[in-house]
Each structure stands twice: as structure tokens, then as C-alpha cells.
PDB file of N, CA and C in Angstrom:
ATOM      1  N   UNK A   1       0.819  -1.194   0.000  1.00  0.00           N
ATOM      2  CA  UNK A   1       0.000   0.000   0.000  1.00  0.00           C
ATOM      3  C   UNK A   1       0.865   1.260   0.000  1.00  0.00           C
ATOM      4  N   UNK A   2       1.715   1.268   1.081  1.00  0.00           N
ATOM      5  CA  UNK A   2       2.613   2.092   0.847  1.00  0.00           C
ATOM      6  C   UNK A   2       3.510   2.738  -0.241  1.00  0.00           C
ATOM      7  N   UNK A   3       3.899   1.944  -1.433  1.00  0.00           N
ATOM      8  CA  UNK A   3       4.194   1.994  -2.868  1.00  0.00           C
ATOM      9  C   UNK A   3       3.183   2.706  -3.754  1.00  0.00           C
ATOM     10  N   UNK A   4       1.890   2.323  -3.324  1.00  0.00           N
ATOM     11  CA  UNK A   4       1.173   3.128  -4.185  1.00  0.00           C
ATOM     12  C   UNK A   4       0.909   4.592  -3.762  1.00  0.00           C
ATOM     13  N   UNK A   5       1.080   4.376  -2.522  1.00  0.00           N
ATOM     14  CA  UNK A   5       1.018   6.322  -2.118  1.00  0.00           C
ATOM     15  C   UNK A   5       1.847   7.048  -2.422  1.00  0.00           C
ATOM     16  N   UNK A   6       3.111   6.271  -2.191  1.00  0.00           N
ATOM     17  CA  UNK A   6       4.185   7.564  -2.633  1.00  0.00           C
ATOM     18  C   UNK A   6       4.953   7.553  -4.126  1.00  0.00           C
ATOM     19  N   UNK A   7       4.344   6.549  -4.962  1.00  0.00           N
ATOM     20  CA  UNK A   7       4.789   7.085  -6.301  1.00  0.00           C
ATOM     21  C   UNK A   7       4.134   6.763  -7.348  1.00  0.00           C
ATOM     22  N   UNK A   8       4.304   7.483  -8.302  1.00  0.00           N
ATOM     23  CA  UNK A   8       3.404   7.437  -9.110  1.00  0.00           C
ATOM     24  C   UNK A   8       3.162   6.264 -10.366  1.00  0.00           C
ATOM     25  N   UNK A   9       2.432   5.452  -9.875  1.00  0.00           N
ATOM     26  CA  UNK A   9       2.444   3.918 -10.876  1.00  0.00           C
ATOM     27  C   UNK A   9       1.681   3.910 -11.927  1.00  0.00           C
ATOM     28  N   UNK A  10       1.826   3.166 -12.797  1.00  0.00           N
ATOM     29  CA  UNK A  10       1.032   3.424 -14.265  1.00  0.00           C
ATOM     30  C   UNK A  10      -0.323   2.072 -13.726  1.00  0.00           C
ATOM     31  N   UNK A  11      -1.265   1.880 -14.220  1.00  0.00           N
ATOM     32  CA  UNK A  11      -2.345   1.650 -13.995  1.00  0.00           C
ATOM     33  C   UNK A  11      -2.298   0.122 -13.907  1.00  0.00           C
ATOM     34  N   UNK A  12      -1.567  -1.000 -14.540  1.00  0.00           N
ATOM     35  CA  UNK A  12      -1.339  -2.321 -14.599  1.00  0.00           C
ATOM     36  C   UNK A  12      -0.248  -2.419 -12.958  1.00  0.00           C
ATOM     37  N   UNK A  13       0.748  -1.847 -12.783  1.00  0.00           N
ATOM     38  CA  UNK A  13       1.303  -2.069 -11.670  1.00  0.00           C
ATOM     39  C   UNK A  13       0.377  -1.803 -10.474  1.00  0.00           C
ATOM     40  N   UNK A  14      -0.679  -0.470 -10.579  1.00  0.00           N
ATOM     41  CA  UNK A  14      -1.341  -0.649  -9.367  1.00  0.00           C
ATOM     42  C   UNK A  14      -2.054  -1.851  -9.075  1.00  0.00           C
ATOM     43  N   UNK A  15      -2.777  -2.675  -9.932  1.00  0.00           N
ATOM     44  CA  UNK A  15      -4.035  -3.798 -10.032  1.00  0.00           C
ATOM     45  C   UNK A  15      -2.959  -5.091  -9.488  1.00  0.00           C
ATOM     46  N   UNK A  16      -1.643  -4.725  -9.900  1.00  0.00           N
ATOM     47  CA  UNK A  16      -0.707  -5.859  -9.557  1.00  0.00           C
ATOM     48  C   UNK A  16      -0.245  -5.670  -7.783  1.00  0.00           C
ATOM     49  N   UNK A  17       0.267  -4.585  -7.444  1.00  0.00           N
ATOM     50  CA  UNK A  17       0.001  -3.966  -6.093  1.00  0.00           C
ATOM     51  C   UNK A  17      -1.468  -4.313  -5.080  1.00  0.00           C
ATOM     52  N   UNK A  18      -2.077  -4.275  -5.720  1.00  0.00           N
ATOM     53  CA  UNK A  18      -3.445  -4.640  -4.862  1.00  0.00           C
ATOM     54  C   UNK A  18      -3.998  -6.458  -4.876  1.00  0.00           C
ATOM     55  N   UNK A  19      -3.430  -6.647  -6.161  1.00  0.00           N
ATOM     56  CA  UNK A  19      -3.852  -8.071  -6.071  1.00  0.00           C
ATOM     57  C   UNK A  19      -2.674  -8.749  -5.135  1.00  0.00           C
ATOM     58  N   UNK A  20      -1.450  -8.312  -5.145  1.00  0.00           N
ATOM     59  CA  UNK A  20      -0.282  -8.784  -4.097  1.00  0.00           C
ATOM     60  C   UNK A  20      -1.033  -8.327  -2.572  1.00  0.00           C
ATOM     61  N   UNK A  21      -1.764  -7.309  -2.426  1.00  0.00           N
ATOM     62  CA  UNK A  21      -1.690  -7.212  -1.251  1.00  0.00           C
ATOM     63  C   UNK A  21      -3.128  -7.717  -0.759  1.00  0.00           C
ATOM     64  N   UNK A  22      -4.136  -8.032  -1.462  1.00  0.00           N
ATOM     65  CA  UNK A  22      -4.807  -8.923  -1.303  1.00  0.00           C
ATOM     66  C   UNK A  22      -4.732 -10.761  -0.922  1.00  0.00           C
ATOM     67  N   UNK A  23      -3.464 -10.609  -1.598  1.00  0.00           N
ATOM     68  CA  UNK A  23      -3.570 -11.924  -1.512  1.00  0.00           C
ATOM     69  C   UNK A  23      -2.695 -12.301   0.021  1.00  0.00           C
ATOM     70  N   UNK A  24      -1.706 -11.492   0.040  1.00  0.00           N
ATOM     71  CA  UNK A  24      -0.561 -11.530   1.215  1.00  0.00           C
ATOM     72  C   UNK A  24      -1.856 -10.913   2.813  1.00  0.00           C
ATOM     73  N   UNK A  25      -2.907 -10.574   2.550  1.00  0.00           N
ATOM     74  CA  UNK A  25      -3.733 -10.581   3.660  1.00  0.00           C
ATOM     75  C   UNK A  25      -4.116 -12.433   3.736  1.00  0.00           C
ATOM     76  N   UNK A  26      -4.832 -12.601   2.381  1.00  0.00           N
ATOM     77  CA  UNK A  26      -5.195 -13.907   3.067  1.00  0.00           C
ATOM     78  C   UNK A  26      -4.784 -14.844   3.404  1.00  0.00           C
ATOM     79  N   UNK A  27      -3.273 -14.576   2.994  1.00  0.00           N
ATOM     80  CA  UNK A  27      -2.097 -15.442   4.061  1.00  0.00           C
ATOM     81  C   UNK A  27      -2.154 -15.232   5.506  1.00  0.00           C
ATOM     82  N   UNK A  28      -2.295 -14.066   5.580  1.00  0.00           N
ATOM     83  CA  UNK A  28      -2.155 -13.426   7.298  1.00  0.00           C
ATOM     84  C   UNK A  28      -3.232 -14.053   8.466  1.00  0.00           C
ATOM     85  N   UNK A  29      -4.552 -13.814   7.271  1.00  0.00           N
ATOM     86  CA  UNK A  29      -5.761 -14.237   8.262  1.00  0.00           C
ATOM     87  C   UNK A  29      -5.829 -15.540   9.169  1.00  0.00           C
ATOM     88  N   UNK A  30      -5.439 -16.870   8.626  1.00  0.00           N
ATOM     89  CA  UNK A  30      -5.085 -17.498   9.444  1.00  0.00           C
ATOM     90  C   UNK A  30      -4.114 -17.509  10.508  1.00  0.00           C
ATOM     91  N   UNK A  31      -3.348 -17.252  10.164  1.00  0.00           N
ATOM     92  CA  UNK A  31      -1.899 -16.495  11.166  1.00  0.00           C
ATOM     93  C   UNK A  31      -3.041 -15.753  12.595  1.00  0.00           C
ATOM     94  N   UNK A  32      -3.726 -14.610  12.059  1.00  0.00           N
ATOM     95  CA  UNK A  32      -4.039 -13.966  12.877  1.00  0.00           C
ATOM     96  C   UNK A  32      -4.958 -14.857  13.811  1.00  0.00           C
ATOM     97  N   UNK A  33      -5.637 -15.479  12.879  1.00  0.00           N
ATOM     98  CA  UNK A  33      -6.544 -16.467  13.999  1.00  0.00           C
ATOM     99  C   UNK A  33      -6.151 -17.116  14.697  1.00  0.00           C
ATOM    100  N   UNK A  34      -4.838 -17.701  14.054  1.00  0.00           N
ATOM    101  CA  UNK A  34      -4.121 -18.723  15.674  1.00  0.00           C
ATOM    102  C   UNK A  34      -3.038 -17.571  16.729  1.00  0.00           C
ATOM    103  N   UNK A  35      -3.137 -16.729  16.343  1.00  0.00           N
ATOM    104  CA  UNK A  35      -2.719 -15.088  17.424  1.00  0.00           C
ATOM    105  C   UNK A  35      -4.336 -15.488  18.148  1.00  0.00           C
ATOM    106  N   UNK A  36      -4.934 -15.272  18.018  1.00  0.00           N
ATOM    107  CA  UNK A  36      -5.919 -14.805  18.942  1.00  0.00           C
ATOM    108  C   UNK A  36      -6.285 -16.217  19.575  1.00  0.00           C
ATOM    109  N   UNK A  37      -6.579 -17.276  19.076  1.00  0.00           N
ATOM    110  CA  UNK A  37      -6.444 -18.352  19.758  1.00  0.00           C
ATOM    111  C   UNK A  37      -5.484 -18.558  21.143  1.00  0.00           C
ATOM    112  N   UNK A  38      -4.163 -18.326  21.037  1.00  0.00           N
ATOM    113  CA  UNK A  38      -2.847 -18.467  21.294  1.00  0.00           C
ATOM    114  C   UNK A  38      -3.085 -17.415  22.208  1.00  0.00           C
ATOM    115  N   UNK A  39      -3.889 -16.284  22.347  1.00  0.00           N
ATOM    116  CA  UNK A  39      -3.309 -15.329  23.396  1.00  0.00           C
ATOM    117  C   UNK A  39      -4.637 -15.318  24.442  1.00  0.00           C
ATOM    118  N   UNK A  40      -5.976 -16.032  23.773  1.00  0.00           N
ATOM    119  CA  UNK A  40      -7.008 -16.222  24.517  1.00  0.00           C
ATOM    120  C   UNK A  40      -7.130 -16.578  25.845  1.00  0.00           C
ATOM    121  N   UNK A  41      -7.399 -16.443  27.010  1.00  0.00           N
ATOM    122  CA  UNK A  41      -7.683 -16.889  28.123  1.00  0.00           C
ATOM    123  C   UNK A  41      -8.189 -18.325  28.163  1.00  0.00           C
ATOM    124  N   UNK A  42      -7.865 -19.444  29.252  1.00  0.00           N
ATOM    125  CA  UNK A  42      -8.381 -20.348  28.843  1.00  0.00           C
ATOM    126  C   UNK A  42      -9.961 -20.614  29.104  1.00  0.00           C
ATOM    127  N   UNK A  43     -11.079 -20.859  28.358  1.00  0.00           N
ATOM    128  CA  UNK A  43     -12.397 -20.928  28.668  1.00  0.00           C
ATOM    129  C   UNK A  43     -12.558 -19.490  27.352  1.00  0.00           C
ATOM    130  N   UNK A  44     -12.292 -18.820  27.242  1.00  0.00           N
ATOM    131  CA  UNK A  44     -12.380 -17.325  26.296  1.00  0.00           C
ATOM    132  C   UNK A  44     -12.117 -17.296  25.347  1.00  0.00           C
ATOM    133  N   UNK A  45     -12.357 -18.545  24.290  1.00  0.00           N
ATOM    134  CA  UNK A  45     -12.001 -18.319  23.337  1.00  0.00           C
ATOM    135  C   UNK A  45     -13.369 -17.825  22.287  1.00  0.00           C
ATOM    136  N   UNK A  46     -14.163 -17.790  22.393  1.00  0.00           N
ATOM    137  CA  UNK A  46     -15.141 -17.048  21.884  1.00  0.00           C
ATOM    138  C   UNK A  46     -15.356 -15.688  22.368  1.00  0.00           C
ATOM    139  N   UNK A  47     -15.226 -15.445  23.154  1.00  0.00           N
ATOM    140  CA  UNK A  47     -15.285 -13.979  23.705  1.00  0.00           C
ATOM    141  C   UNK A  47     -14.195 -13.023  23.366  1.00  0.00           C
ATOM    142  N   UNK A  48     -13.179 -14.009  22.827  1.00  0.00           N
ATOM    143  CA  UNK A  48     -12.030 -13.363  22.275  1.00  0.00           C
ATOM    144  C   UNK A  48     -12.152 -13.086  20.769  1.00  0.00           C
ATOM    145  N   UNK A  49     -12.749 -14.163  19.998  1.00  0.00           N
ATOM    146  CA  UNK A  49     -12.964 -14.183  18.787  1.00  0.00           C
ATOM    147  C   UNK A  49     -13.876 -13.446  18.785  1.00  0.00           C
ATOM    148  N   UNK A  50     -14.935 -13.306  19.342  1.00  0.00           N
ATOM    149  CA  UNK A  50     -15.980 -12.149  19.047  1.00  0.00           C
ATOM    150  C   UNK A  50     -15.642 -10.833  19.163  1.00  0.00           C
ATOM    151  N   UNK A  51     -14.843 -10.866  20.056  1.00  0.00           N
ATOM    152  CA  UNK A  51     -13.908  -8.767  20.365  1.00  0.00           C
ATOM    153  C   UNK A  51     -13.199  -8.228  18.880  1.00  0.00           C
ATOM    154  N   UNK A  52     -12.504  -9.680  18.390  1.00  0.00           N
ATOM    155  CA  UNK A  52     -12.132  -9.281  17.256  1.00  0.00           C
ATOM    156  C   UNK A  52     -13.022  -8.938  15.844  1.00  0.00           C
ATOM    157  N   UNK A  53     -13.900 -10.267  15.778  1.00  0.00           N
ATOM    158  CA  UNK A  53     -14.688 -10.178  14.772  1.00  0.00           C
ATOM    159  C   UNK A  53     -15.443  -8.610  15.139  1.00  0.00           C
ATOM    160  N   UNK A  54     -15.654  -7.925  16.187  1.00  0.00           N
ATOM    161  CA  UNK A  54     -16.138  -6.642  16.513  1.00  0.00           C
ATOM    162  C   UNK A  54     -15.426  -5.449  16.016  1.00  0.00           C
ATOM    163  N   UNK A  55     -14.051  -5.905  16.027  1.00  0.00           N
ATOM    164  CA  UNK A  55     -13.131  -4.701  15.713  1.00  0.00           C
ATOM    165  C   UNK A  55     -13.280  -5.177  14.013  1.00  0.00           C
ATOM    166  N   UNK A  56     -12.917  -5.674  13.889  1.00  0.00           N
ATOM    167  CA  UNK A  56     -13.528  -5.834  12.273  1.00  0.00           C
ATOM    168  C   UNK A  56     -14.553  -5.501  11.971  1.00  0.00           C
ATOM    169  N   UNK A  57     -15.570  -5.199  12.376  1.00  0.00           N
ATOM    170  CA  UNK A  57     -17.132  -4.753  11.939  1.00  0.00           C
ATOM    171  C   UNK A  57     -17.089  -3.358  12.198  1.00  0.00           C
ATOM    172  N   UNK A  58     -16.438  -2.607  13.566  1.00  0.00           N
ATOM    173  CA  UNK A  58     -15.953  -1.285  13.694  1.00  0.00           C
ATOM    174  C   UNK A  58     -15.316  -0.521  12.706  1.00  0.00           C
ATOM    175  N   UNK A  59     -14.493  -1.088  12.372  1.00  0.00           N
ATOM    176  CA  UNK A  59     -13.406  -0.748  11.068  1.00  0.00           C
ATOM    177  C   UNK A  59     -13.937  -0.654   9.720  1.00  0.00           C
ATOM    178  N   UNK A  60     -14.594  -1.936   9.802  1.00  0.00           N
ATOM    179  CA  UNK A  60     -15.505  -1.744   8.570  1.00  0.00           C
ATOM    180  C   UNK A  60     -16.795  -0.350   7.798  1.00  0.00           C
ATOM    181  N   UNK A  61     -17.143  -0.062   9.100  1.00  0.00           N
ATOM    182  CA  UNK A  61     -17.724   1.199   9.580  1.00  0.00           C
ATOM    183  C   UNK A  61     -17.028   2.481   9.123  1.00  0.00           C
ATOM    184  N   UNK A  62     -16.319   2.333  10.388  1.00  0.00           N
ATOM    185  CA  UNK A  62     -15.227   3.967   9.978  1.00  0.00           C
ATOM    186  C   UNK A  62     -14.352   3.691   8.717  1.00  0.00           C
ATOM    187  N   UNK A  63     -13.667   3.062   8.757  1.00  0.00           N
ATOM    188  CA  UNK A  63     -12.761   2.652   6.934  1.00  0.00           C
ATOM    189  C   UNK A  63     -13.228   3.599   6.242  1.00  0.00           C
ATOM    190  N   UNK A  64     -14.253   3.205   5.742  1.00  0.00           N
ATOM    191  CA  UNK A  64     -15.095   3.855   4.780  1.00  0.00           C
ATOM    192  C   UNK A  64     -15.321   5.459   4.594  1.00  0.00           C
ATOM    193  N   UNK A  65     -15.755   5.338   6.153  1.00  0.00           N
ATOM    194  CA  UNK A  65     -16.412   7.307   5.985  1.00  0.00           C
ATOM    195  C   UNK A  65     -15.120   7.725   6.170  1.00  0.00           C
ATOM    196  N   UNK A  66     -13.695   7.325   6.689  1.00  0.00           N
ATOM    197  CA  UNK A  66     -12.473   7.771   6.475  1.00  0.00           C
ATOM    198  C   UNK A  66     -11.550   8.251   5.324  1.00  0.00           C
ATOM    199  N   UNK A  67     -12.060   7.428   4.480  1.00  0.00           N
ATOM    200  CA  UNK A  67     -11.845   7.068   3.071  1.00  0.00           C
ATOM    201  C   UNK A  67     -12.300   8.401   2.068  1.00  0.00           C
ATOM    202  N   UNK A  68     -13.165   8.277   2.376  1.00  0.00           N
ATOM    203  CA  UNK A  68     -14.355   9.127   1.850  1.00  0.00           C
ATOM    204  C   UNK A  68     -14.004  10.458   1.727  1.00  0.00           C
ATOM    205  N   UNK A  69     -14.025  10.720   3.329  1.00  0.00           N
ATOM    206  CA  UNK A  69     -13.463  11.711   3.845  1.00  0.00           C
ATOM    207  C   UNK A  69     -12.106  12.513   3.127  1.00  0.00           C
ATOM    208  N   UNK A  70     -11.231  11.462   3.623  1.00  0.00           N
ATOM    209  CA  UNK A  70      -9.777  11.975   2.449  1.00  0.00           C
ATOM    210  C   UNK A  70      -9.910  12.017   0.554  1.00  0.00           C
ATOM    211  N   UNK A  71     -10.739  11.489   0.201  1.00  0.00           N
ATOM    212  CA  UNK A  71     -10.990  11.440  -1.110  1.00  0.00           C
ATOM    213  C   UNK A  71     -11.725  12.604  -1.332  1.00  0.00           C
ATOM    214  N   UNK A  72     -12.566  13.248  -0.539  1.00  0.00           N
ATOM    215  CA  UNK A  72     -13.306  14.542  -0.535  1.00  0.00           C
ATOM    216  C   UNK A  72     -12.477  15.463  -0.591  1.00  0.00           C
ATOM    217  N   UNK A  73     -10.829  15.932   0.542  1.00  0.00           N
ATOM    218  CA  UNK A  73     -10.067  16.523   0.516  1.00  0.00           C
ATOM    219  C   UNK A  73      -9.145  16.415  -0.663  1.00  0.00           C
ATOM    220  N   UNK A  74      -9.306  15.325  -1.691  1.00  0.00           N
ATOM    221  CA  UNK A  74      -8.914  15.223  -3.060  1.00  0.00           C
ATOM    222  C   UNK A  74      -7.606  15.018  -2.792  1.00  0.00           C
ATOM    223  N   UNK A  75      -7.306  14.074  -2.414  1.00  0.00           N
ATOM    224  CA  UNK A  75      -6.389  13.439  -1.659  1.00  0.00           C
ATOM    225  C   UNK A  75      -6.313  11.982  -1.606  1.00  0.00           C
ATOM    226  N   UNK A  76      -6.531  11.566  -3.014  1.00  0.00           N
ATOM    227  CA  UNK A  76      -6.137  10.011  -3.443  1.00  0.00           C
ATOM    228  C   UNK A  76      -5.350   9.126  -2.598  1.00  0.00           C
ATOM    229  N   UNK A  77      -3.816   9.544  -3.027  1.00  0.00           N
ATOM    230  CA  UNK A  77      -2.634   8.402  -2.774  1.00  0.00           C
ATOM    231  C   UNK A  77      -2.997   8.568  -1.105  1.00  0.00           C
ATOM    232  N   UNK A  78      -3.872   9.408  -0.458  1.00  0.00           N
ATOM    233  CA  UNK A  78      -3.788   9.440   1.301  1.00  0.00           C
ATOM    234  C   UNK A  78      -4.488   8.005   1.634  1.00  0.00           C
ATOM    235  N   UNK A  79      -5.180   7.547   0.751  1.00  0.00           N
ATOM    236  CA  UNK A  79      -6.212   6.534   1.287  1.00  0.00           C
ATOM    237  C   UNK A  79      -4.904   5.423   1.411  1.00  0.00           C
ATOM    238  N   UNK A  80      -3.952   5.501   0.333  1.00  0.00           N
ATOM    239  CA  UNK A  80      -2.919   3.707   0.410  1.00  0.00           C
ATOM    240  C   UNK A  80      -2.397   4.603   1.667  1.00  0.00           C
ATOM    241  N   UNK A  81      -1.907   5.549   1.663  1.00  0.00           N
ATOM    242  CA  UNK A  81      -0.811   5.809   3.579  1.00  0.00           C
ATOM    243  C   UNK A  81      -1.533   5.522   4.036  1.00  0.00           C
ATOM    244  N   UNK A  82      -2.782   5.841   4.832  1.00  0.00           N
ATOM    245  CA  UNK A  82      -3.395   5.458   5.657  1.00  0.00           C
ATOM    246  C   UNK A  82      -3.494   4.210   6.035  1.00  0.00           C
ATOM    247  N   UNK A  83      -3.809   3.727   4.919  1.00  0.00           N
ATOM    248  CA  UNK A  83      -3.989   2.023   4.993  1.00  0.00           C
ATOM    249  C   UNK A  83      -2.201   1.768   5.514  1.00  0.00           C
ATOM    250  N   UNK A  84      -1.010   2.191   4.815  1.00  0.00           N
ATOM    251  CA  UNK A  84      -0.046   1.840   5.402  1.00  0.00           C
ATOM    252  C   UNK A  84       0.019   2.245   6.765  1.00  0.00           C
ATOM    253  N   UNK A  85      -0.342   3.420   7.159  1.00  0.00           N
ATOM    254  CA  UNK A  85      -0.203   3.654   8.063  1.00  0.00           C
ATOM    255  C   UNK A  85      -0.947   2.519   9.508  1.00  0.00           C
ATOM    256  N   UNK A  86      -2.734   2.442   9.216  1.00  0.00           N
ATOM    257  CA  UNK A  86      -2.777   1.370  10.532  1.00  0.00           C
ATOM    258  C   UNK A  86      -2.517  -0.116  10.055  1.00  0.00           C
ATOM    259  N   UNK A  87      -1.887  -0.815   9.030  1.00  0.00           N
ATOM    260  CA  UNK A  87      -0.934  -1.867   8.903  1.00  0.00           C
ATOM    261  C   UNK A  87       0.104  -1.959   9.559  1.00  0.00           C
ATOM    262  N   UNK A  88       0.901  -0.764   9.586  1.00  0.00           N
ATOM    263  CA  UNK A  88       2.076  -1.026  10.570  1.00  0.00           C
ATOM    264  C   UNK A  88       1.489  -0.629  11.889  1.00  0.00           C
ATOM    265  N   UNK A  89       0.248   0.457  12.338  1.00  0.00           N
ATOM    266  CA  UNK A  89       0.328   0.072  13.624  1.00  0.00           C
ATOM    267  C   UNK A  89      -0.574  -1.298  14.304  1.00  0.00           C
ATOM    268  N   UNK A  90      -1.053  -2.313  12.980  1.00  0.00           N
ATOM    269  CA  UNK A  90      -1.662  -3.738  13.725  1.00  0.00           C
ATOM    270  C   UNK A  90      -0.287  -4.429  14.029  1.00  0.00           C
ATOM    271  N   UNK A  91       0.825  -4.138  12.920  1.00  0.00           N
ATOM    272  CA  UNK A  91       1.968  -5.129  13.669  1.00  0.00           C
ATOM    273  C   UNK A  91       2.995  -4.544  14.728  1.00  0.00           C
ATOM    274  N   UNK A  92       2.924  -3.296  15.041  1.00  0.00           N
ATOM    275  CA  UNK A  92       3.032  -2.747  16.501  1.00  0.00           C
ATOM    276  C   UNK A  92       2.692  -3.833  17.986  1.00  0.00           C
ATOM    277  N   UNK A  93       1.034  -3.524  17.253  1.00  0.00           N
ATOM    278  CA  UNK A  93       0.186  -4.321  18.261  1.00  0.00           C
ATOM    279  C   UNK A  93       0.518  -5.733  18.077  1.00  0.00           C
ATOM    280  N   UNK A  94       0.359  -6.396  16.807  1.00  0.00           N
ATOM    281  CA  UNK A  94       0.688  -7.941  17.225  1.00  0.00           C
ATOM    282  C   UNK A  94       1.620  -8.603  18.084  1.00  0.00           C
ATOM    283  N   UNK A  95       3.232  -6.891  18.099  1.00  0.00           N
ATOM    284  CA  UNK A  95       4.617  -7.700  18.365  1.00  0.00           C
ATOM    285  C   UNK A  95       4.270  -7.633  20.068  1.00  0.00           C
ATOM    286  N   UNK A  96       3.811  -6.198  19.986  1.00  0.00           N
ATOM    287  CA  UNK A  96       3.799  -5.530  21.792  1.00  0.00           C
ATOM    288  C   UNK A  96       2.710  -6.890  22.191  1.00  0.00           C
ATOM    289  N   UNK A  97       1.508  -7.979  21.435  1.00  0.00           N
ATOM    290  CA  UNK A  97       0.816  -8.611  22.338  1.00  0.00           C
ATOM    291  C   UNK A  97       1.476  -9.885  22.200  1.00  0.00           C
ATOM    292  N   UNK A  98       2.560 -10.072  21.194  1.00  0.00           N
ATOM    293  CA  UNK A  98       2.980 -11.732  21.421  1.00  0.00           C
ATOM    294  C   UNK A  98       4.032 -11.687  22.585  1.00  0.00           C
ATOM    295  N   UNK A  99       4.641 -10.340  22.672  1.00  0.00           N
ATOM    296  CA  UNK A  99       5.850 -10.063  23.634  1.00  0.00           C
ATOM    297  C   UNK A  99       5.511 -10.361  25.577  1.00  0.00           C
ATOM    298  N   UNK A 100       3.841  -9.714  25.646  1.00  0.00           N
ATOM    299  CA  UNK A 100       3.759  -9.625  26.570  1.00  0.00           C
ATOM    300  C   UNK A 100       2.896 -10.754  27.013  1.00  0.00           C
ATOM    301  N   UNK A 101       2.501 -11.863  25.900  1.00  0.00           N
ATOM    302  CA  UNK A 101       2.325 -12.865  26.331  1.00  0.00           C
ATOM    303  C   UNK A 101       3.536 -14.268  26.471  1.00  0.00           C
ATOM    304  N   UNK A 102       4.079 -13.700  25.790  1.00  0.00           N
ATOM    305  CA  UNK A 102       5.703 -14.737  26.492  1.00  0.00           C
ATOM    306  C   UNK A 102       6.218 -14.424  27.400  1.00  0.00           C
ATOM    307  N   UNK A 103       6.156 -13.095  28.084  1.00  0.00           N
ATOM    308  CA  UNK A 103       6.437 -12.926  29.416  1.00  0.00           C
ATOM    309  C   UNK A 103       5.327 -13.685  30.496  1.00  0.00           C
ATOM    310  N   UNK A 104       4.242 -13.285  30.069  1.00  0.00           N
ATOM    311  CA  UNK A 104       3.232 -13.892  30.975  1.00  0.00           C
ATOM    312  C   UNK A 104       3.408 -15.474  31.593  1.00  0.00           C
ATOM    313  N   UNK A 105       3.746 -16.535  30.378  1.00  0.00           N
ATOM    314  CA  UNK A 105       4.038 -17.614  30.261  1.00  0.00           C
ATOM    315  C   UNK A 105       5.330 -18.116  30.979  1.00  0.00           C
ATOM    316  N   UNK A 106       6.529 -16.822  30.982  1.00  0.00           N
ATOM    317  CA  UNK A 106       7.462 -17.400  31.804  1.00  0.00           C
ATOM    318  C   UNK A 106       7.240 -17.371  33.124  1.00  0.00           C
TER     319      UNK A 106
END
């Protein structure tokens, strides 16, 4: 995402950019599911999966009118930063929650 914000790509590299980063999510998604499995409380694993599936339905929400928003300010390439932008801060969060659950464990 980040590639497409900051330079200027001819129209076949973007569709190639998005289909890479489409696809390199649905690598992740499982990954992420055994993260949340893995960091669940024991007995909580639905209550955990549901917080998430929530933040996904949240996001899904704002995304949009965010989107929107910056596309109104005519401000294209802002929508891929953005998107780069809370990508790197979910793997912030993934490292800061696998970190502080291996401490927990020791």
C-alpha cells in the first residue's frame, strides 16, 4: 500500500500492487486467527474471537467514511498511507501482544 502512495504507478502495476496485497492478507488471516487463539484466556475463546470479529465490523464502519473523507479533501494516494499507516500500527500491536504474552508464560 505504501508503494502506491508515494509514487506514481502506471495503472497495470497498481491492479498488480493490490492483487499482491490482497492476496498476502489472506495469508495473514489465518496467522491472525491462531494469534488470537494463542493469546485467549483459557475458557475465552469465543469472547475473544468475538472482540475481534467486533473490531472488524468497527473498522468496517469507519474505513469507509475515512476514506471518503480523504478522497473529498482530493487526496487520493492518502487513502494507500493510511492504509499503510494502521498496517504497521496492527503489527506494533501484534509484536507488543505476542511479547507480553511470552512474558506472561514465563
Amino acid at each position: 500500500m505504501l508503494i502506491i502512495a508515494v509514487s506514481p504507478l502506471p495503472t497495470a502495476a497498481i491492479i498488480v500492487a493490490l492483487a499482491v496485497s490482497g492476496f498476502l492478507t489472506g495469508i495473514v488471516a489465518p496467522s491472525r486467527d491462531m494469534m488470537v487463539r494463542k493469546v485467549a484466556p483459557v475458557g475465552a475463546m469465543g469472547r475473544a474471537f468475538g472482540f475481534v470479529s467486533t473490531g472488524f465490523n468497527i473498522g468496517s464502519i469507519i474505513g469507509p467514511l475515512l476514506f471518503a473523507w480523504i478522497m473529498d479533501q482530493a487526496l487520493p494516494r492518502w487513502v494507500f498511507g493510511t492504509s499503510a499507516v494502521f498496517m504497521l500500527i496492527t503489527i506494533a500491536l501484534i509484536v507488543t501482544t505476542e511479547t507480553n504474552v511470552l512474558r506472561r508464560k514465563q
